[in-house]
Protein backbone atom coordinates (compact mmCIF):
# COMPACT_ATOMS: atom_id res chain seq x y z
CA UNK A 1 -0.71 -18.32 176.98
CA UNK A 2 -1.16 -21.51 175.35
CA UNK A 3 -2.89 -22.75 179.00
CA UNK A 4 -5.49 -20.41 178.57
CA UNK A 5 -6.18 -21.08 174.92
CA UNK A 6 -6.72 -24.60 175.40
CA UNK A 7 -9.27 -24.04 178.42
CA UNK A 8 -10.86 -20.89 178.30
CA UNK A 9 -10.86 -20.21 174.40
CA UNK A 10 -11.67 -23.78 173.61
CA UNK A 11 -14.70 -23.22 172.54
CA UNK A 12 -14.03 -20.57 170.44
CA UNK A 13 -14.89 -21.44 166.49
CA UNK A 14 -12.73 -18.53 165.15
CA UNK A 15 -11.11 -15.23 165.93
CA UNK A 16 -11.32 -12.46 163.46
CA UNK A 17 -8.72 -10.27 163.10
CA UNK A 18 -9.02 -7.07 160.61
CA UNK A 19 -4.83 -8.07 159.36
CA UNK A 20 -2.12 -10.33 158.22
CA UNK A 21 0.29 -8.63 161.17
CA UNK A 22 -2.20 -8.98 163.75
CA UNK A 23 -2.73 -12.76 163.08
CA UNK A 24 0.88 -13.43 163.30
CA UNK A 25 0.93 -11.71 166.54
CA UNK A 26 -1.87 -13.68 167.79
CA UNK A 27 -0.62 -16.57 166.85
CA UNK A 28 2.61 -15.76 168.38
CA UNK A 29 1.12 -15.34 171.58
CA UNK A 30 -0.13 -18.48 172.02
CA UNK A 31 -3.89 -18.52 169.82
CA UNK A 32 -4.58 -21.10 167.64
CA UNK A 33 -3.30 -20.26 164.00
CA UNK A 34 -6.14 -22.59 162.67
CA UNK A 35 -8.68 -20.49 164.47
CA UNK A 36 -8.06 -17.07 163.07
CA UNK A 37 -9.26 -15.23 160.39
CA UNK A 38 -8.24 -12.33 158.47
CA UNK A 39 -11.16 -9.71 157.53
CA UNK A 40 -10.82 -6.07 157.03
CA UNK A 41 -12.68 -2.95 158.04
CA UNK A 42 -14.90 -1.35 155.15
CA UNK A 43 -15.46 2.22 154.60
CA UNK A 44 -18.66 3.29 152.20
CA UNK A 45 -17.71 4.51 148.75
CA UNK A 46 -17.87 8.21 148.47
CA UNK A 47 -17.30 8.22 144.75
CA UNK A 48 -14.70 9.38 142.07
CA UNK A 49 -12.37 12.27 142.65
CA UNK A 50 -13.66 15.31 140.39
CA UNK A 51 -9.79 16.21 139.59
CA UNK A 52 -6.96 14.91 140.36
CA UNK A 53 -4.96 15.01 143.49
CA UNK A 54 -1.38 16.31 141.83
CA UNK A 55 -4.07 19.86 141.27
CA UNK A 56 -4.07 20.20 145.06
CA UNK A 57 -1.32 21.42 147.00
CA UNK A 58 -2.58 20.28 150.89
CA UNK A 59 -0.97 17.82 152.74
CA UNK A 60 -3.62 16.07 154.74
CA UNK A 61 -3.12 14.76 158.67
CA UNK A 62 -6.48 13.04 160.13
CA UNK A 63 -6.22 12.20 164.00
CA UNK A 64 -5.90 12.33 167.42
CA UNK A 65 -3.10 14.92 168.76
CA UNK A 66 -1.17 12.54 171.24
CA UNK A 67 2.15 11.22 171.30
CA UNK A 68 1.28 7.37 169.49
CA UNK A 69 0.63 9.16 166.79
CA UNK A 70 3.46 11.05 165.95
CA UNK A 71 2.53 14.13 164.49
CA UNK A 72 5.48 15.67 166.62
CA UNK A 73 7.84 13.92 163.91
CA UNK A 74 5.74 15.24 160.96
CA UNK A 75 6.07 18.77 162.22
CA UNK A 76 10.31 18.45 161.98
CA UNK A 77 10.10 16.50 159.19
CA UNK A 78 7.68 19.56 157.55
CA UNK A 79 10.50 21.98 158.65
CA UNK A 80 13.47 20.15 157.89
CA UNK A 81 12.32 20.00 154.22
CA UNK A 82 10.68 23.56 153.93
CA UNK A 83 8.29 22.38 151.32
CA UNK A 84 7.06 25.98 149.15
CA UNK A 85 4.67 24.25 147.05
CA UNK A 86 2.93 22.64 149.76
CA UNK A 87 0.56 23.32 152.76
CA UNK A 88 0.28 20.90 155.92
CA UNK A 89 -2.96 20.96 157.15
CA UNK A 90 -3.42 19.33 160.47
CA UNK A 91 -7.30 17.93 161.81
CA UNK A 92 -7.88 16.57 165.21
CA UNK A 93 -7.56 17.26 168.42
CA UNK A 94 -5.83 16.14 171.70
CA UNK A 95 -3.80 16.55 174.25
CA UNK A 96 -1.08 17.88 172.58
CA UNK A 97 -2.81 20.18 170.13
CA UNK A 98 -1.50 23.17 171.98
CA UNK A 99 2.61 22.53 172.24
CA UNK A 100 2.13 21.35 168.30
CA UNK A 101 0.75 23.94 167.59
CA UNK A 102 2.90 26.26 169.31
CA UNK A 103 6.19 24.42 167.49
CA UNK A 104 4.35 24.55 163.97
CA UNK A 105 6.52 25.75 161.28
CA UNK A 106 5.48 27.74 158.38
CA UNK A 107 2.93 26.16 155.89
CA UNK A 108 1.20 24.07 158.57
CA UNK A 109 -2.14 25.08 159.53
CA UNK A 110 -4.52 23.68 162.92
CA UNK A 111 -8.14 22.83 161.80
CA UNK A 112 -9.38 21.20 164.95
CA UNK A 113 -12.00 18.00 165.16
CA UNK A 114 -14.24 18.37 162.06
CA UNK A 115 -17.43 17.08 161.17
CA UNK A 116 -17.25 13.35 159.17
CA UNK A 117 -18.35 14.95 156.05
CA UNK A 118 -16.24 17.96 156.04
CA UNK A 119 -13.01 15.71 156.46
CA UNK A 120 -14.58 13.08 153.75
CA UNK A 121 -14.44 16.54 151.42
CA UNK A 122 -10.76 17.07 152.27
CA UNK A 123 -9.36 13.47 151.43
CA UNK A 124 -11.26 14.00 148.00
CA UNK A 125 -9.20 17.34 147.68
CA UNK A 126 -6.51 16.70 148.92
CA UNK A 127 -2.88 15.59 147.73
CA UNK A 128 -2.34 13.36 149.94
CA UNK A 129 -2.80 12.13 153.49
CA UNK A 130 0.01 11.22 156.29
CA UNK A 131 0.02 8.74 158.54
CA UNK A 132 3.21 9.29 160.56
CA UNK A 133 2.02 6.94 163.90
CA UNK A 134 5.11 5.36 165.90
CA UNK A 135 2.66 2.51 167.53
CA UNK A 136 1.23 -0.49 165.95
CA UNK A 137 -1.70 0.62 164.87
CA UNK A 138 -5.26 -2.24 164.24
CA UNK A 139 -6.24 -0.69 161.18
CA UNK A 140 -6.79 3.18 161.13
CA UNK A 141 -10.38 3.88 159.33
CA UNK A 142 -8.87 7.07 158.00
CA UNK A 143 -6.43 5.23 156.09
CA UNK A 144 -9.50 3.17 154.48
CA UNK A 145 -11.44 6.86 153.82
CA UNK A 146 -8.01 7.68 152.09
CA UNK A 147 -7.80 4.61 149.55
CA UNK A 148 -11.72 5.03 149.03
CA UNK A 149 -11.20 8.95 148.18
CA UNK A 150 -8.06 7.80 145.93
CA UNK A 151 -5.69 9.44 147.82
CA UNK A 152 -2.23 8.80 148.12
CA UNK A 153 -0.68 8.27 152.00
CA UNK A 154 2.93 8.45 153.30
CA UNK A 155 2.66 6.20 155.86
CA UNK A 156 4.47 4.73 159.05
CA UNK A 157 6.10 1.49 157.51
CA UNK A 158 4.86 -0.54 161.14
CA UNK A 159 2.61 -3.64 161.12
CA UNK A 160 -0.90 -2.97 160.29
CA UNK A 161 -0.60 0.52 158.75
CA UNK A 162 1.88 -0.50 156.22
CA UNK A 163 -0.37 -3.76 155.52
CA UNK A 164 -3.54 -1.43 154.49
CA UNK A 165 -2.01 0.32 152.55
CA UNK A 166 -0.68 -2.54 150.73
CA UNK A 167 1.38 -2.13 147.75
CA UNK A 168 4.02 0.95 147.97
CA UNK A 169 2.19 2.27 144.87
CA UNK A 170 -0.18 3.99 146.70
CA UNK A 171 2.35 5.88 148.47
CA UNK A 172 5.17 6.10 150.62
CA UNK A 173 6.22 4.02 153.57
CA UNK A 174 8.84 5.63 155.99
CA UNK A 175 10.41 4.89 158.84
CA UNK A 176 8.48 5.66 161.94
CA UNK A 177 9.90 8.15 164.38
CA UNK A 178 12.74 9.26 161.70
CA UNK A 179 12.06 13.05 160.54
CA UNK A 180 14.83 12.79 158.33
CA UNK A 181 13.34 9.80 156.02
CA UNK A 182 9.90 11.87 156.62
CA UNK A 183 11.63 14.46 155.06
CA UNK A 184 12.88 12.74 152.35
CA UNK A 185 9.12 11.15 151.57
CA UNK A 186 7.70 14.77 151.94
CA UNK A 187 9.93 16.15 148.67
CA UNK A 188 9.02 13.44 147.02
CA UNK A 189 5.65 14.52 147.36
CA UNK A 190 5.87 17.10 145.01
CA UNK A 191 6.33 14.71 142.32
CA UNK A 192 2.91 15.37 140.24
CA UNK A 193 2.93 12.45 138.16
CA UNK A 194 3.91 9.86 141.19
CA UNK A 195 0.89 11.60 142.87
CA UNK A 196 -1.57 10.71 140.38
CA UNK A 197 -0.56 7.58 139.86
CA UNK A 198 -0.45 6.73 143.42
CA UNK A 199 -3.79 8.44 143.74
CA UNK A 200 -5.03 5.62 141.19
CA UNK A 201 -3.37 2.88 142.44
CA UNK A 202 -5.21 3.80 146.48
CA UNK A 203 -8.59 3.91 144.32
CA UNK A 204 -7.94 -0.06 143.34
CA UNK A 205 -7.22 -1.43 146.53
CA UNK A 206 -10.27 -0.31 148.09
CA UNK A 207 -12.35 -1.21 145.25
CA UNK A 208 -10.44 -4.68 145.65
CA UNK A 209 -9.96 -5.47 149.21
CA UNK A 210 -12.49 -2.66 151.25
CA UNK A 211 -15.66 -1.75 149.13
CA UNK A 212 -19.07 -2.67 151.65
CA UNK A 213 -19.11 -5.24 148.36
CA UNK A 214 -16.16 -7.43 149.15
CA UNK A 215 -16.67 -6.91 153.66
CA UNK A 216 -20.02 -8.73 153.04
CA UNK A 217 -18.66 -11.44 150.75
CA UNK A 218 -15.81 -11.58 153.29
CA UNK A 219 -18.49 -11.25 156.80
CA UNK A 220 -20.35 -14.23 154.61
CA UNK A 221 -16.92 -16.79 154.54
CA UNK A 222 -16.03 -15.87 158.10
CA UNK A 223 -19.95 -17.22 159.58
CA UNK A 224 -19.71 -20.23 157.30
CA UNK A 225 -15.97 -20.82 158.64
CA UNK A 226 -17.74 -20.41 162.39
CA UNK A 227 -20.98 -22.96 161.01
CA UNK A 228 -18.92 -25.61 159.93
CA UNK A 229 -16.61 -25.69 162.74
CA UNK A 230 -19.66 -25.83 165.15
CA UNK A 231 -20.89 -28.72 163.36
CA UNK A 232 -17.71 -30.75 163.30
């Protein structure tokens, strides 16, 4: 409440906040707008793609198994549009690995929890990653892996996920919770050429907004935005 910002946060130089969305929603909730400050996560550069994604034919899901993140809906939206030419390949685990897994249709496969560098070795393979959550999410590192490894992402269209991924030319934003317009983003998929393009379009925004490069540059404005606010 605005009561408790103006006693107990008072002396608070400035809030950092890793997007655009979750600003607005801070600010909406009573925190100074004045006070807050956008800056990213970062992810480590794992270097060019040796071919490109359109050659791959896997569908890529990084995550935990539980309802927020609504795998449930990718599963009907994988068998409402029977895609032939591609495989769904599912990592993670949770509470609700089992019943998924149990409901899976055909071309979906289970890998369980993998090691960081195995699943870093996927995203550079793969065709292109889903992020079908139905909560607002902060700002999922595997979406950040994704645009560092070039690769494309169909994506909940829902505060910060949609904001990371920025423009729509890295991908595809659906409707969360809607198989049907999952469905729909899944065919289109299978579109080589949008693939690759997406593929290099995902390689420029992290180059642009979350290299190590630019999080230090942007660590470096945040301190000096705290310094000078101390001083004043």
């Amino acid at each position: 409440s605005s009561d408790v910002c103006s006693s107990d946060l008072r002396d608070v130089d400035v809030f950092v906040v890793l997007t655009e969305f979750a600003r607005k929603q801070f600010v909406a909730a009573g925190l100074p707008a004045e006070k807050l400050q956008v800056k990213p996560n970062f992810v480590q550069d794992p270097g060019e793609r040796s071919a490109s994604p359109s050659g791959s034919n896997r569908v890529l899901f990084v995550g935990r198994l539980s309802v927020e993140k609504g795998v449930d809906v990718l599963l009907e939206a994988w068998r409402l549009a029977a895609p032939r030419s591609m495989e769904l390949l599912v990592v993670g685990d949770g509470p609700l690995r089992s019943p998924l897994e149990a409901q899976a249709p055909p071309g979906v496969r289970f890998a369980g929890r993998l090691p960081a560098g195995q699943v870093r070795d996927l995203m550079l393979t793969s065709r292109t990653l889903a992020v079908p959550s139905v909560w607002y999410e902060g700002q999922p590192m595997v979406q950040l892996e994704a645009l560092a490894a070039g690769l494309p992402m169909v994506v909940s269209n829902r505060g910060g996920i949609a904001e990371t991924m920025g423009t729509s030319d890295a991908g595809i934003k659906v409707t969360p919770g809607d198989p049907a317009a999952w469905s729909q983003a899944l065919h289109q998929l299978e579109d080589d050429d949008f693939i690759d393009e997406a593929s290099y379009a995902a390689r420029t925004i992290y180059q642009d907004r979350y290299h190590p490069t630019i999080a230090l540059h942007n660590l470096h404005q945040t301190y000096e935005r705290a310094t000078m606010s101390t001083l004043r």
